[in-house]
Protein backbone atom coordinates (compact mmCIF):
# COMPACT_ATOMS: atom_id res chain seq x y z
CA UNK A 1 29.87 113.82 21.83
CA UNK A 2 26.02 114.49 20.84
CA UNK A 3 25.81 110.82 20.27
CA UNK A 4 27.05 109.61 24.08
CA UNK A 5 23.49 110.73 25.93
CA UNK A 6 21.72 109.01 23.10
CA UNK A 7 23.54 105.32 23.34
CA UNK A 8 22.99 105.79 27.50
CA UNK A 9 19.16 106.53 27.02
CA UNK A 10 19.24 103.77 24.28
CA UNK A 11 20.96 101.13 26.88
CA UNK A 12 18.92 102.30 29.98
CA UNK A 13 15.76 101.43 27.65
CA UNK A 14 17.01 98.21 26.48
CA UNK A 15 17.82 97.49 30.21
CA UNK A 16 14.05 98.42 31.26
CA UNK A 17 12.58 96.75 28.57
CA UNK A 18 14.38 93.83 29.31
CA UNK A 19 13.88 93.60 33.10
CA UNK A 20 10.19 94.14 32.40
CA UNK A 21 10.12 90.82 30.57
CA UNK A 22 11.75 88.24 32.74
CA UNK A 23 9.26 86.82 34.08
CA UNK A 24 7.34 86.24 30.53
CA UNK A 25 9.83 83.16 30.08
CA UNK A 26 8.53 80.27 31.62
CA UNK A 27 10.55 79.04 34.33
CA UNK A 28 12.21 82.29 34.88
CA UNK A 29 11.25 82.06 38.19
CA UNK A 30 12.28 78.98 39.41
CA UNK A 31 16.15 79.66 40.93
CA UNK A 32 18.38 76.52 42.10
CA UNK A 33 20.10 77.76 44.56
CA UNK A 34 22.70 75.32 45.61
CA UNK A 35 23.79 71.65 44.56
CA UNK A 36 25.52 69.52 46.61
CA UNK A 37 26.29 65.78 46.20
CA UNK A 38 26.51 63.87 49.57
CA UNK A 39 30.00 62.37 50.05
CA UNK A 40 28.65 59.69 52.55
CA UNK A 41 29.29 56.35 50.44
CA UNK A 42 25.88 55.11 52.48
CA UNK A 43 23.72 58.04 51.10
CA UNK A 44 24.86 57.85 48.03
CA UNK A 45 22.57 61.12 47.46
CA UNK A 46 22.82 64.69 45.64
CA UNK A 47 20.67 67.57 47.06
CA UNK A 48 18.82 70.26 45.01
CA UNK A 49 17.56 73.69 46.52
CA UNK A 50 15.10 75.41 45.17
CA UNK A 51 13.50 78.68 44.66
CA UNK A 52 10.14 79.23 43.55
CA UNK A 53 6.64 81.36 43.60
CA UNK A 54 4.21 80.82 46.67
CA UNK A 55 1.79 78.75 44.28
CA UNK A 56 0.60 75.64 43.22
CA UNK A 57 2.04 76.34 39.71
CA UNK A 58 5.14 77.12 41.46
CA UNK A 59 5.86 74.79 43.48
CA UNK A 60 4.47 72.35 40.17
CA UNK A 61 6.72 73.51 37.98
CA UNK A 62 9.95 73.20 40.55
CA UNK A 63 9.37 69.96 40.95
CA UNK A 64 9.11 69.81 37.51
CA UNK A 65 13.15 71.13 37.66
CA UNK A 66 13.82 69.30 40.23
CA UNK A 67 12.81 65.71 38.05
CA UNK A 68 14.70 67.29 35.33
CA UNK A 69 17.93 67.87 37.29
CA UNK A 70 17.91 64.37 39.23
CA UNK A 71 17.13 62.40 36.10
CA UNK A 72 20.45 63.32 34.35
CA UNK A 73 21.92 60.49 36.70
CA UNK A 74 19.07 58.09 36.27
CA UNK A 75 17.03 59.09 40.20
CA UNK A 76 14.03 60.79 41.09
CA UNK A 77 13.31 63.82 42.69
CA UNK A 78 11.94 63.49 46.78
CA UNK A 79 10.83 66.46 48.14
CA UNK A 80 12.49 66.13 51.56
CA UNK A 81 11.83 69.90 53.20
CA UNK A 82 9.84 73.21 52.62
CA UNK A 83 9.94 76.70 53.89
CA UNK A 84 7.81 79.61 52.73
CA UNK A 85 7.05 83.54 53.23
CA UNK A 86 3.57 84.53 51.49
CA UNK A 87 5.32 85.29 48.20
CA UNK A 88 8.16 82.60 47.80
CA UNK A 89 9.02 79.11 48.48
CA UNK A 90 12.43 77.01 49.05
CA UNK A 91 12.22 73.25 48.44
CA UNK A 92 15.01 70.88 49.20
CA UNK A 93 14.58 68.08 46.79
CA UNK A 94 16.94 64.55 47.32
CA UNK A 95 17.66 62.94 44.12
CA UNK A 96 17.69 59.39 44.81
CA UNK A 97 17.75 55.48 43.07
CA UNK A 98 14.23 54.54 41.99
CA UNK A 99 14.44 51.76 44.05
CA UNK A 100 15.28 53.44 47.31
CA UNK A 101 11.68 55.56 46.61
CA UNK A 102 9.87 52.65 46.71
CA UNK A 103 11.58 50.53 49.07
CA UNK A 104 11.06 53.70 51.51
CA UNK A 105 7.15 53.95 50.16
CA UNK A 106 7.57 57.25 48.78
């Protein structure tokens, strides 16, 4: 029974140390929130939102996810709408055909 208080200590500083670290991975910060591919045969169109820090670097490195995410099915990432409080940022990104981009001169 000595031994039960010393594994809970143990975990609760495993837990701290962990938390402490999260955001030492790159990207850890950057959340997707939702996914959701358009069912309207004329959009033809899937729809990425995205959480990220309130800074250049942030907002950099979500498009950076967003690219990644859209070019699985061969589109590119369009930034269509942003909202932000003075520490974080959500971007709606539309993944759409290369040639829609620059037929729309984006």
């Amino acid at each position: 029974m000595k031994s039960r208080p010393t594994r809970i200590a143990c975990t609760l500083l495993l837990a701290g140390i962990l938390s402490g670290c999260a955001n030492l991975f790159p990207g850890s910060d950057i959340n997707v929130i939702t996914y959701q591919s358009s069912g309207e045969r004329w959009l033809n169109a899937s729809f990425y939102l995205i959480e990220h820090p309130f800074t250049d670097d942030g907002a950099a490195r979500a498009k950076a996810r967003a690219d990644q995410l859209c070019a699985e099915n061969k589109r590119v990432a369009v930034q269509s709408e942003r909202g932000c409080t003075l520490e974080q940022c959500t971007t709606q990104y539309v993944c759409m055909k290369p040639e829609d981009v620059k037929a729309g001169g984006l």
